[in-house]
Protein backbone atom coordinates (compact mmCIF):
# COMPACT_ATOMS: atom_id res chain seq x y z
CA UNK A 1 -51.43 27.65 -11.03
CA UNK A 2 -51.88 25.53 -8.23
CA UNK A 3 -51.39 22.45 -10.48
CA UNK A 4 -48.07 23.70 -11.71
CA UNK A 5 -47.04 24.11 -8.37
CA UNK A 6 -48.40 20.14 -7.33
CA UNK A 7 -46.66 19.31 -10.32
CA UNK A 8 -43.22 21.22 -9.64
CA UNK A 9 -43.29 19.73 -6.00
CA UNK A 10 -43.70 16.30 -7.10
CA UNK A 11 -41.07 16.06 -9.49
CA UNK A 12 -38.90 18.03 -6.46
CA UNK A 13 -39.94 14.79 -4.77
CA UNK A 14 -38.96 12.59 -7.31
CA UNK A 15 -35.95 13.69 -7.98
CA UNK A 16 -34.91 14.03 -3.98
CA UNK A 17 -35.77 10.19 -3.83
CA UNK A 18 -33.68 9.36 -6.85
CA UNK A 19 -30.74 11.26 -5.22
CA UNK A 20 -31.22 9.18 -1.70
CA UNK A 21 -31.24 5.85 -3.92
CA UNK A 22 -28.03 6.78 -4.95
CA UNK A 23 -29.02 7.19 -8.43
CA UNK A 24 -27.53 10.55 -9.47
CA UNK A 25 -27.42 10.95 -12.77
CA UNK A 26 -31.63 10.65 -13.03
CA UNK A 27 -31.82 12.93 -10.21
CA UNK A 28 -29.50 15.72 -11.80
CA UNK A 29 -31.64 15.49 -14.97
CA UNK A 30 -34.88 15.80 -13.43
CA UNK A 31 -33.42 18.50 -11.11
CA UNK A 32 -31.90 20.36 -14.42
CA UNK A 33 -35.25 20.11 -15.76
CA UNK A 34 -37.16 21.61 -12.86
CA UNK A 35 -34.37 24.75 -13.24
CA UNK A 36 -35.61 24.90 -16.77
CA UNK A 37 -38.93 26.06 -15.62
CA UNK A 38 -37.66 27.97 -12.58
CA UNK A 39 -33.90 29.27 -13.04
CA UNK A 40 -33.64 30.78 -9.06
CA UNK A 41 -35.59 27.88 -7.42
CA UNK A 42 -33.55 26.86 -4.38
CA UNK A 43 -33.86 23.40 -4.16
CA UNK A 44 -33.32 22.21 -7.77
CA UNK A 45 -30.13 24.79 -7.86
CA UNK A 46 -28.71 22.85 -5.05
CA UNK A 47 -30.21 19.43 -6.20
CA UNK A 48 -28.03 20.25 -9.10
CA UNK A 49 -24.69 20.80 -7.15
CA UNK A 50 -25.58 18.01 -4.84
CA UNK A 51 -25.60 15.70 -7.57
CA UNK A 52 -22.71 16.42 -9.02
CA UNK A 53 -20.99 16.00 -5.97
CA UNK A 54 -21.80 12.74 -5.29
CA UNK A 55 -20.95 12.04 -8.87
CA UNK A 56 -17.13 13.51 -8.13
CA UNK A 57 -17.75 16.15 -10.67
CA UNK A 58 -15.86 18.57 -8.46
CA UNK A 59 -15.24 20.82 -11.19
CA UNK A 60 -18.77 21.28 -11.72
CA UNK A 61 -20.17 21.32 -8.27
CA UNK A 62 -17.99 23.70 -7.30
CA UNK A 63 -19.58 26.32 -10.51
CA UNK A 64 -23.29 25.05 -9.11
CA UNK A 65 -22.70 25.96 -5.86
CA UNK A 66 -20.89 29.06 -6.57
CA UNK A 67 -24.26 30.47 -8.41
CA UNK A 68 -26.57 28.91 -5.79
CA UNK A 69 -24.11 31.30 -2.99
CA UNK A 70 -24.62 34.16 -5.62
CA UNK A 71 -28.27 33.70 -6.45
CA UNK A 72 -30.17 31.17 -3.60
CA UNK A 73 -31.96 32.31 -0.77
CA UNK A 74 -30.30 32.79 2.72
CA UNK A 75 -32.04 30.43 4.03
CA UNK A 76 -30.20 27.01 2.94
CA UNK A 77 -27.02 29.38 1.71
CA UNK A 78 -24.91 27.30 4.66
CA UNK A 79 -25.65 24.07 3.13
CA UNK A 80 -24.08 25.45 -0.04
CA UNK A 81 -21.15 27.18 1.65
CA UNK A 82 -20.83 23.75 3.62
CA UNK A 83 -20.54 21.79 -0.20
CA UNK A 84 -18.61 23.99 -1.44
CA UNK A 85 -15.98 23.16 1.22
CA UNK A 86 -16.54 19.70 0.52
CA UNK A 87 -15.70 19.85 -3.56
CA UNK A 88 -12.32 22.23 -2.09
CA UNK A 89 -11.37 19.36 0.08
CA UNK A 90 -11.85 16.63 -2.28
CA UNK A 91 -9.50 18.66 -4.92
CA UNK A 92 -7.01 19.41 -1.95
CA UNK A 93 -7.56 23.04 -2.16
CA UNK A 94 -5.84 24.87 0.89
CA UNK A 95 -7.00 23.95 4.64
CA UNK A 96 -7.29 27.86 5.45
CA UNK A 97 -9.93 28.26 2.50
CA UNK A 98 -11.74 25.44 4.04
CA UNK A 99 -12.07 26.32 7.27
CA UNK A 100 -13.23 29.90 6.08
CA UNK A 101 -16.31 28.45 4.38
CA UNK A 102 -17.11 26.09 7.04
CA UNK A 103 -16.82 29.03 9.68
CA UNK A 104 -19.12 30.92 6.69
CA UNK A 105 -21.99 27.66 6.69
CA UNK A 106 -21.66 28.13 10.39
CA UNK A 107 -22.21 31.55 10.70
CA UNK A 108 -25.08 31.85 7.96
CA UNK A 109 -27.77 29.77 9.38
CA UNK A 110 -30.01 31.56 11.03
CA UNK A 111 -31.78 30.67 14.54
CA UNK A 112 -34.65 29.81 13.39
CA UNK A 113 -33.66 27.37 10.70
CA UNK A 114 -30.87 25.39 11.85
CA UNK A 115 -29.42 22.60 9.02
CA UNK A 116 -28.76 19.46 11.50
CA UNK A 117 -26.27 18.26 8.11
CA UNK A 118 -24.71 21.19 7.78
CA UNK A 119 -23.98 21.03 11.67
CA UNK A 120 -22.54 17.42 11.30
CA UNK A 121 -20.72 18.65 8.53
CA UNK A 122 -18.75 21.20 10.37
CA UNK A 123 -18.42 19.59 13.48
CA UNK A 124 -16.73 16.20 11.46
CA UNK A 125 -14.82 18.64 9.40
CA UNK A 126 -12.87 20.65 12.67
CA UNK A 127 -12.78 17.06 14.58
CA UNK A 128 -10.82 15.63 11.52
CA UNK A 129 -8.44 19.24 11.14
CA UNK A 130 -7.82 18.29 15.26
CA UNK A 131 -7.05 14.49 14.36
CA UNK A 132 -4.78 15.16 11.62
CA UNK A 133 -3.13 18.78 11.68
CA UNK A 134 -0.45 18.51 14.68
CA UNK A 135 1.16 22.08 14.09
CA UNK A 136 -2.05 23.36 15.80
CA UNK A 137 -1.27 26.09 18.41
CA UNK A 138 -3.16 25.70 22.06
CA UNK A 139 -4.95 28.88 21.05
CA UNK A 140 -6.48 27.20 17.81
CA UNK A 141 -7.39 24.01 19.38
CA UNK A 142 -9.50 25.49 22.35
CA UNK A 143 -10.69 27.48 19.12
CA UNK A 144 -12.11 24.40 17.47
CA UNK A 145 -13.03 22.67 20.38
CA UNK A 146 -15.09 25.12 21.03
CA UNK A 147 -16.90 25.24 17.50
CA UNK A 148 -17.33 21.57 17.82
CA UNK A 149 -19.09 21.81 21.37
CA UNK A 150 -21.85 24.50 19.99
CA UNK A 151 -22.16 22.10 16.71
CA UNK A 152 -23.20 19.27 19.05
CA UNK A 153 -25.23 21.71 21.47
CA UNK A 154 -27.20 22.69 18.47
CA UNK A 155 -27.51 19.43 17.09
CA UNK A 156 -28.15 18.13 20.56
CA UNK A 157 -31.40 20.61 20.54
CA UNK A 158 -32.93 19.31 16.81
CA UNK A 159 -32.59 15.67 17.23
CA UNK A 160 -30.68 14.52 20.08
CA UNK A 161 -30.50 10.86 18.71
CA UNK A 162 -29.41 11.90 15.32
CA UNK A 163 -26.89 8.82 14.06
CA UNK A 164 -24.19 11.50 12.77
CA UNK A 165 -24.44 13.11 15.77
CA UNK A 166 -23.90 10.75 17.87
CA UNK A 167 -20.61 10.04 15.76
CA UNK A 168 -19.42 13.62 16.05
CA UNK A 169 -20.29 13.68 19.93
CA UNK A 170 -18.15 10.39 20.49
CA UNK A 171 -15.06 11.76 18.61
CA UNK A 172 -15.26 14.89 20.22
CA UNK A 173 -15.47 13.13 23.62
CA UNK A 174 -12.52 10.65 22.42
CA UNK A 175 -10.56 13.48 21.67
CA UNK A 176 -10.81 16.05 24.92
CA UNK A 177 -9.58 12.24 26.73
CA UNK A 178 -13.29 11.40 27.84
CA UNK A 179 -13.01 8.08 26.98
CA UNK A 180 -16.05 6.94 28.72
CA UNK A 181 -18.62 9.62 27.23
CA UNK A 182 -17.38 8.76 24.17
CA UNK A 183 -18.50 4.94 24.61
CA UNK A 184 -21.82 6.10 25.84
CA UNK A 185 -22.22 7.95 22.82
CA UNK A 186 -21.21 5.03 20.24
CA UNK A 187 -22.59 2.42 22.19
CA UNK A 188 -26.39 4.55 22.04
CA UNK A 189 -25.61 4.99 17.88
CA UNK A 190 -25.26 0.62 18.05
CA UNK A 191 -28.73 0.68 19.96
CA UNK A 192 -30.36 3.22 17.59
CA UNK A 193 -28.67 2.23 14.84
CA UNK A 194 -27.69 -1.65 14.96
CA UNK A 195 -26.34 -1.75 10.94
CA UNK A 196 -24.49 1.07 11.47
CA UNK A 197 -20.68 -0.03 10.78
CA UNK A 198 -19.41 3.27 12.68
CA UNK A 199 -20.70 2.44 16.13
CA UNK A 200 -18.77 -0.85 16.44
CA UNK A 201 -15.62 1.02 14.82
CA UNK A 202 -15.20 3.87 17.02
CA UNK A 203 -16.64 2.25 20.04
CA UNK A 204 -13.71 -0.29 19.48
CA UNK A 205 -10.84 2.43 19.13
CA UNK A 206 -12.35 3.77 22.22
CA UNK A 207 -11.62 0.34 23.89
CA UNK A 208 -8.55 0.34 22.54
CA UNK A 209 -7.11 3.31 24.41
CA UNK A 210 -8.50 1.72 27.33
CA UNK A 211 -6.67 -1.82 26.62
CA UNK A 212 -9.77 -4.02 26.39
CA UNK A 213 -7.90 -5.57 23.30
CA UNK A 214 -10.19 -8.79 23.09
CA UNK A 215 -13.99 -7.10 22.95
CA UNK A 216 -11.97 -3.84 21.15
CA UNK A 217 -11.02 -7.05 18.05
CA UNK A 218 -14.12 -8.31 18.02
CA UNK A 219 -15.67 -4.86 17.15
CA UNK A 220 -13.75 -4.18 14.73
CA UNK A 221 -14.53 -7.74 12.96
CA UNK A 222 -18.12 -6.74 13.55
CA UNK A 223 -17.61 -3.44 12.05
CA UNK A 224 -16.13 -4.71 8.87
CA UNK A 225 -18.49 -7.03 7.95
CA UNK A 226 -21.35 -4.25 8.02
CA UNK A 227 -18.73 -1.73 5.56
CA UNK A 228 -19.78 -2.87 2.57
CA UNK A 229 -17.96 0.54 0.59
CA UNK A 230 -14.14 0.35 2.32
CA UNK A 231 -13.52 -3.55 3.02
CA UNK A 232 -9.81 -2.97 4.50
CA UNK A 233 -9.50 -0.26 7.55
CA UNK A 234 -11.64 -1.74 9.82
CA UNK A 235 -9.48 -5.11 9.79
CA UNK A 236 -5.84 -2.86 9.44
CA UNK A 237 -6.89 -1.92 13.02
CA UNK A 238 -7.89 -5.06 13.99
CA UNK A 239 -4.51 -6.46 13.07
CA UNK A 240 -2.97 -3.87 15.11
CA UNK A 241 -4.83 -4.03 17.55
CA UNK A 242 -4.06 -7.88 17.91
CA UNK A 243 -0.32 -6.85 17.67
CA UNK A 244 -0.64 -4.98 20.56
CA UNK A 245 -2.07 -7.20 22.55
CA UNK A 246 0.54 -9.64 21.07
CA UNK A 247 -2.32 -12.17 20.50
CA UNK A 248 -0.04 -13.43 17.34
CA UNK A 249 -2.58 -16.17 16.50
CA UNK A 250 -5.78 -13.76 15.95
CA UNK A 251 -3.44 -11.17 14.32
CA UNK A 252 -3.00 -14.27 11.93
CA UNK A 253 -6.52 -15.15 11.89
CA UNK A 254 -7.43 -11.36 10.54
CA UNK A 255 -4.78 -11.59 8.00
CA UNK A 256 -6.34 -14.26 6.56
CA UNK A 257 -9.86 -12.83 6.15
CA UNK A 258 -7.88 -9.74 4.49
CA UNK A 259 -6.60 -12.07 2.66
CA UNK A 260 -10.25 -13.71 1.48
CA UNK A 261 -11.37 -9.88 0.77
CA UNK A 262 -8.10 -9.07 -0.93
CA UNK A 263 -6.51 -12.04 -2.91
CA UNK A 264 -4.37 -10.02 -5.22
CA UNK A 265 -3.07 -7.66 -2.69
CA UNK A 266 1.18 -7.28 -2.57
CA UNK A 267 1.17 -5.77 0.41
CA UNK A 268 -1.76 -7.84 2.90
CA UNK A 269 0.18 -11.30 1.90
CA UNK A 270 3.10 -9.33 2.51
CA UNK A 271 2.44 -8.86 6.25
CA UNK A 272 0.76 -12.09 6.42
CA UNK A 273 3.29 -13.98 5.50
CA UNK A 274 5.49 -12.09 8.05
CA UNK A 275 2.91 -12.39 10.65
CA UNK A 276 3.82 -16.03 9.80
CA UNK A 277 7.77 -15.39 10.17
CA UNK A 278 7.38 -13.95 13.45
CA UNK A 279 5.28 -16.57 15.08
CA UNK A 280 7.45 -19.11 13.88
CA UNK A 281 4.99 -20.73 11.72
CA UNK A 282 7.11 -21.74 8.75
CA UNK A 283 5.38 -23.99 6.90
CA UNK A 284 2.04 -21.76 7.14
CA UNK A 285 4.32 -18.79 5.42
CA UNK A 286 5.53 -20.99 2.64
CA UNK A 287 2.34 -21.95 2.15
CA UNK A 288 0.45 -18.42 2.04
CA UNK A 289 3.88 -17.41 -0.31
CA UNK A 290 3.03 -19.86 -2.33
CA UNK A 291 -0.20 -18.89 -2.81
CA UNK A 292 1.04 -15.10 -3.52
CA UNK A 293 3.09 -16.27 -6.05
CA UNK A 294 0.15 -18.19 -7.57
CA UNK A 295 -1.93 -14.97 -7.38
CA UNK A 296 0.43 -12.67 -8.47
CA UNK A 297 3.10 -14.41 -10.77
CA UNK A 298 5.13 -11.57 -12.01
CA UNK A 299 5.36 -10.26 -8.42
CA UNK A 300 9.20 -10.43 -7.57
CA UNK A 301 8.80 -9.82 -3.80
CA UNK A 302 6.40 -12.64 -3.49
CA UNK A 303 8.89 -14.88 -5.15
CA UNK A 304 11.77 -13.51 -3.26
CA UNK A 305 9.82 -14.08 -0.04
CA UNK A 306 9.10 -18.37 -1.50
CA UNK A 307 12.88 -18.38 -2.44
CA UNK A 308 14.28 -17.06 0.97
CA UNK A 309 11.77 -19.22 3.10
CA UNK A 310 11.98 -22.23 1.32
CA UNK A 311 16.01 -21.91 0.35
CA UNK A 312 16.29 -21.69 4.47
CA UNK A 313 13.90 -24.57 5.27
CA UNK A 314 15.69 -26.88 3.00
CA UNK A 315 12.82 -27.25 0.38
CA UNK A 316 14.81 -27.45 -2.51
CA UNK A 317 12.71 -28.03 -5.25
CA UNK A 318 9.99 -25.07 -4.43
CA UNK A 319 13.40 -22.99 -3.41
CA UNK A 320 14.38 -23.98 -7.06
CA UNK A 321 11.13 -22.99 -8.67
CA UNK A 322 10.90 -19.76 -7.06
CA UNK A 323 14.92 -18.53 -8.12
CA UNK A 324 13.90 -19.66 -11.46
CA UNK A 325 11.30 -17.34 -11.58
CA UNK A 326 13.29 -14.84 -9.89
CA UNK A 327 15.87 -15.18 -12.64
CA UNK A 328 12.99 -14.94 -15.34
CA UNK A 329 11.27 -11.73 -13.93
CA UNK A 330 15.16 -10.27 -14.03
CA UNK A 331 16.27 -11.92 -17.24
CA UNK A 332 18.88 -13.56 -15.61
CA UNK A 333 21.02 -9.97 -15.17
CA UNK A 334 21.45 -10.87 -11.11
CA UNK A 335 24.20 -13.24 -10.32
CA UNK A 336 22.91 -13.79 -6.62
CA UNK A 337 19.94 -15.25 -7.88
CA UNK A 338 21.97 -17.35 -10.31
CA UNK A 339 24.34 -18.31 -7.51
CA UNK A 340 21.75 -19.54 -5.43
CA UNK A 341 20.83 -21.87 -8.24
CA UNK A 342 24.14 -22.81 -8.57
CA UNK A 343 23.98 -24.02 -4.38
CA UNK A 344 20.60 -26.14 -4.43
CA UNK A 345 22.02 -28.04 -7.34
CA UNK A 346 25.41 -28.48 -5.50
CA UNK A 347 23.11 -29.88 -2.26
CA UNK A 348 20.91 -31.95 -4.53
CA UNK A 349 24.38 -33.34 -6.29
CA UNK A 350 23.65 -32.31 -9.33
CA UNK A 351 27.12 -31.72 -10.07
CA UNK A 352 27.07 -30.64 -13.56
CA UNK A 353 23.99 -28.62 -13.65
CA UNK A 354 25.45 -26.71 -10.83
CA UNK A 355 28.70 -25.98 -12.56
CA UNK A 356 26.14 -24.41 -15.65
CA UNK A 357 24.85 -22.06 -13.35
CA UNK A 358 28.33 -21.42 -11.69
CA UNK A 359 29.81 -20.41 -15.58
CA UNK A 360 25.86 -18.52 -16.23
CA UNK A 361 26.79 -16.34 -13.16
CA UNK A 362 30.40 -15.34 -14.24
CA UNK A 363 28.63 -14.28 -17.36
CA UNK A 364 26.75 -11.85 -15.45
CA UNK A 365 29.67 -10.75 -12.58
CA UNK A 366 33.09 -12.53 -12.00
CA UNK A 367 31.90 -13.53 -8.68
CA UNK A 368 35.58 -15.81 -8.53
CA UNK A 369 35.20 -16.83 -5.06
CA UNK A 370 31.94 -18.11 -5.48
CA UNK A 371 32.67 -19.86 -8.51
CA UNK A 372 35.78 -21.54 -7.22
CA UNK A 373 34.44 -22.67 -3.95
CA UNK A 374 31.59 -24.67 -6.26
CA UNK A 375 35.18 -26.02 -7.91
CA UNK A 376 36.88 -27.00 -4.67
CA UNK A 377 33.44 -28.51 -3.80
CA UNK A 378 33.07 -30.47 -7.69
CA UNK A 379 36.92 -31.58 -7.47
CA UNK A 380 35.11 -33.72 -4.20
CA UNK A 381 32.98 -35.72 -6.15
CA UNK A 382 34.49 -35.72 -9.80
CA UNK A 383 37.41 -38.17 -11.22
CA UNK A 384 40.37 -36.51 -11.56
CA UNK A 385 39.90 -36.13 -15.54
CA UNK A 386 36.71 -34.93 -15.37
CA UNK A 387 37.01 -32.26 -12.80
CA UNK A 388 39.94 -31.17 -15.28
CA UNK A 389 37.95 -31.09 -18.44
CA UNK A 390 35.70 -28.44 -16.08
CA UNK A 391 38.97 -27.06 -15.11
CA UNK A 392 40.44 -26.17 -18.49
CA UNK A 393 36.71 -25.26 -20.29
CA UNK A 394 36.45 -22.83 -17.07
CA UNK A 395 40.12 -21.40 -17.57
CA UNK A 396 40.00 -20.83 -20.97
CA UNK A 397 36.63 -19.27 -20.63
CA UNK A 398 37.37 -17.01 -18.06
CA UNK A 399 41.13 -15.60 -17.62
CA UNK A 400 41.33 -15.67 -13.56
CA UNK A 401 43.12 -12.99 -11.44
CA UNK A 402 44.62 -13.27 -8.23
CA UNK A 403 41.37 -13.47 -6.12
CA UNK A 404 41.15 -16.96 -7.77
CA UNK A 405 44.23 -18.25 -5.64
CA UNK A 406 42.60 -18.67 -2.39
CA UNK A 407 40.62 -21.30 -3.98
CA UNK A 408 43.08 -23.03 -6.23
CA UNK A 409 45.11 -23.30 -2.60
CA UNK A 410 42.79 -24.88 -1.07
CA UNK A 411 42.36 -27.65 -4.29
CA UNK A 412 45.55 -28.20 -3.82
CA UNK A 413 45.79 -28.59 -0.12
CA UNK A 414 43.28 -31.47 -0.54
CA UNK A 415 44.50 -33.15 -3.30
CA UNK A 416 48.08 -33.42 -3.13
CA UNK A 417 48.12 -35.28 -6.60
CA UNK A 418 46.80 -32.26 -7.95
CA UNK A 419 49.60 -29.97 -6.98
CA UNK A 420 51.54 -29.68 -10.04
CA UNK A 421 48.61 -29.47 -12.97
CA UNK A 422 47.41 -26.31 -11.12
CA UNK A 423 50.13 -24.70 -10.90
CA UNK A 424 51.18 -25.23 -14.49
CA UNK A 425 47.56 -24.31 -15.56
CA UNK A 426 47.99 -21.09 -13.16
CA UNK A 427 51.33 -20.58 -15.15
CA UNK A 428 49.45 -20.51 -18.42
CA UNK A 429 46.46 -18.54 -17.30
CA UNK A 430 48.35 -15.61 -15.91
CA UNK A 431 50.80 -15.55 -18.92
CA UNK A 432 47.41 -15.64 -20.92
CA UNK A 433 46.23 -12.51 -18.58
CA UNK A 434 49.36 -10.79 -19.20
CA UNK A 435 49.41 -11.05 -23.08
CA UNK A 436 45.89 -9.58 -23.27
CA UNK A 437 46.42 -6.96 -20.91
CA UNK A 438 50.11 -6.04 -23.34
CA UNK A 439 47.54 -6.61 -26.46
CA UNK A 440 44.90 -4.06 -25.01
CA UNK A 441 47.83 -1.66 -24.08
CA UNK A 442 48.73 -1.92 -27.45
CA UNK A 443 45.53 -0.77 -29.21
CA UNK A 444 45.39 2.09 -26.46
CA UNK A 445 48.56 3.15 -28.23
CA UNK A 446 47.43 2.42 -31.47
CA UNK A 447 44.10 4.40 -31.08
CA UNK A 448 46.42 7.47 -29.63
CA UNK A 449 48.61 7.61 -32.90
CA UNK A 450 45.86 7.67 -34.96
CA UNK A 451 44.00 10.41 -33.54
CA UNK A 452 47.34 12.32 -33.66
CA UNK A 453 47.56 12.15 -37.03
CA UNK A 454 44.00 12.65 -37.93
CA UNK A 455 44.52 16.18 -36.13
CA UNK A 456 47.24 16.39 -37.67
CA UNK A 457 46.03 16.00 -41.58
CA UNK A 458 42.75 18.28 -40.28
């Protein structure tokens, strides 16, 4: 007998240092096994639930910890009310549920076996309700303030240098406004526990608050280099943190190392390269937008961000490339984009291929004004003949209406010698407009009889 029971408590320890190595799937079977042999042993019913838990098999948990509740022993029943909560939460089960079975993990221990976790657990879960919920009434507040303060009493009296603890004391410090016994608390955790990422984080928001911006930065640098699991919150604050103390050039600096952790990310280039903007630093946003566009080539705002910096800096043959690709990620169906093709060319006096564009755009939208003012502009720097060759292809392509006027006016204003061809060509165009406008009355007509007779003959 008293081998069996060497043997059961071996694999128990076996199986609990599996689960601590963070491999959970040879821990659950080993744990399963145990159960095989004893059905209502505590430990292996929660090593069980545990497991699949930390595997995000919430579904399942939830069922293991629901017979442990039914079937365990009071004695480590709050740790399973506790989980419970957890595998709710995680499936975004209602807050009031929540709170019920943390209130229930609470209330179940008994005094002479106190769970420090299960104290952390419940203390971090009311100190995150007080962070987030903001429709709390003063009477629930001192409520959970109150909880949280007898959590950290308790856990205070097991193991006053516990590393969660010390967490939970800080926050609860940070948020009654005592700023400075919060430090205290965080800064003992960093002593205790130097490769602990959560010291230098919440020590730094603490610093924060109290506008020590510089030491607050470095923290959080400090802090993310020691997260190995979440790579991007501990530099978000950082960032704003930089903003704040409108230290543009570090804000930069952290963008950048975002950037090294994050190189296909939309949305860090995107404030990076606006960190740029703001700071005036041109050529370092063109730069970082061109590398966007290089990481992410079928991301339109990355080349709309190239094309608007580089279009405005005068950089006309990246401003070129990037409309291009604007046109191909919108298969050419936006005539501003088109347009602004039509312009570089025009500056770059490439005449003809910015007349292309001009006709591409009207076959998208009868943008006339546009169009025209790239005619006033090609009537500049053409012969007479061949700015009419343009003139009648364009004309005959696309019947103008009266918006077009403006623009033929102003042809004519600065070349006198051009006077009476326009207007004859006008002549012709809108007697051309009116015939197709009489020719599509016509069908309308046409169409009408028909369907009268068709009724008719039904």
């Amino acid at each position: 007998m008293d081998q069996l029971l060497q043997q059961a408590q071996q694999r128990g320890s076996e199986a609990h240092q599996l689960y601590h190595k963070g491999k959970y799937e040879e821990s659950l079977a080993l744990y399963k096994e145990m159960l095989k042999t004893d059905p209502k042993d505590d430990l292996s019913m929660l090593g069980v639930a545990d497991c699949l838990l930390s595997l995000k098999r919430y579904d399942e948990a939830k069922k293991a910890y629901e017979v442990f509740i039914e079937q365990g022993s009071n004695k480590f029943k709050a740790h399973g009310f506790c989980n419970y909560a957890l595998c709710l939460s995680k499936e975004g089960e209602n807050s009031d549920t929540i709170d019920s079975l943390m209130d229930l993990a609470l209330k179940s221990q008994s005094e002479e076996f106190q769970c420090i976790q299960v104290l952390c657990l419940v203390a971090d879960h009311f100190c995150n309700k007080l962070q987030l919920d903001n429709g709390l009434t003063e009477e629930e507040t001192q409520n959970y303030l109150e909880l949280i303060r007898k959590c950290i009493d308790k856990i205070d009296e097991i193991d006053p240098l516990y590393s969660d603890g010390l967490v939970i004391k800080g926050n609860y410090y940070s948020q009654i406004g005592a700023e400075q016994s919060a430090i205290q608390a965080y800064e003992e955790l960093i002593q205790l526990q130097p490769n602990d990422y959560r010291g230098y984080y919440n020590l730094a928001l603490s610093l924060t608050k109290q506008g020590q911006y510089q030491q607050a930065i470095n923290l959080f640098l400090k802090s993310d280099l020691m997260n190995k699991e979440n790579k991007n919150f501990a530099l978000k604050s950082a960032f704003q943190t930089a903003k704040k103390a409108k230290s543009m050039d570090l804000a930069l600096f952290i963008m950048e190392k975002k950037l090294q952790q994050q190189p296909k990310s939309s949305q860090v280039y995107q404030e990076t390269v606006t960190a740029c903007i703001l700071m005036q630093k041109m050529s370092a946003a063109v730069m970082i937008a061109q590398n966007w566009t290089s990481e992410c080539p079928d991301d339109i705002i990355a080349w709309q961000f190239l094309a608007e910096l580089t279009y405005t800096s005068q950089i006309y043959d990246l401003a070129e490339k990037a409309y291009l690709n604007l046109n191909r990620l919108t298969e050419y169906k936006d005539h501003s984009f088109i347009n602004v093709l039509a312009a570089i060319n025009l500056s770059r006096k490439n005449y003809e291929k910015s007349f292309e564009y001009c006709l591409k755009s009207l076959e998208v939208k009868y943008d006339y004004p546009f169009a025209f003012r790239n005619l006033s502009e090609f009537r500049q720097h053409y012969s007479k003949e061949k700015f009419y060759q343009f003139y009648d292809d364009y004309t005959s392509k696309y019947p103008m209406n009266t918006a077009a006027q403006e623009y033929i006016n102003r042809i004519k204003e600065s070349f006198p010698e051009d006077v009476e061809y326009l207007n004859k060509k006008f002549a012709e165009n809108q007697s051309l407009v009116k015939k197709l406008e009489n020719k599509s009355q016509e069908t309308k007509q046409n169409e009408g009889c028909c369907g009268g007779h068709d009724h008719h003959h039904h």
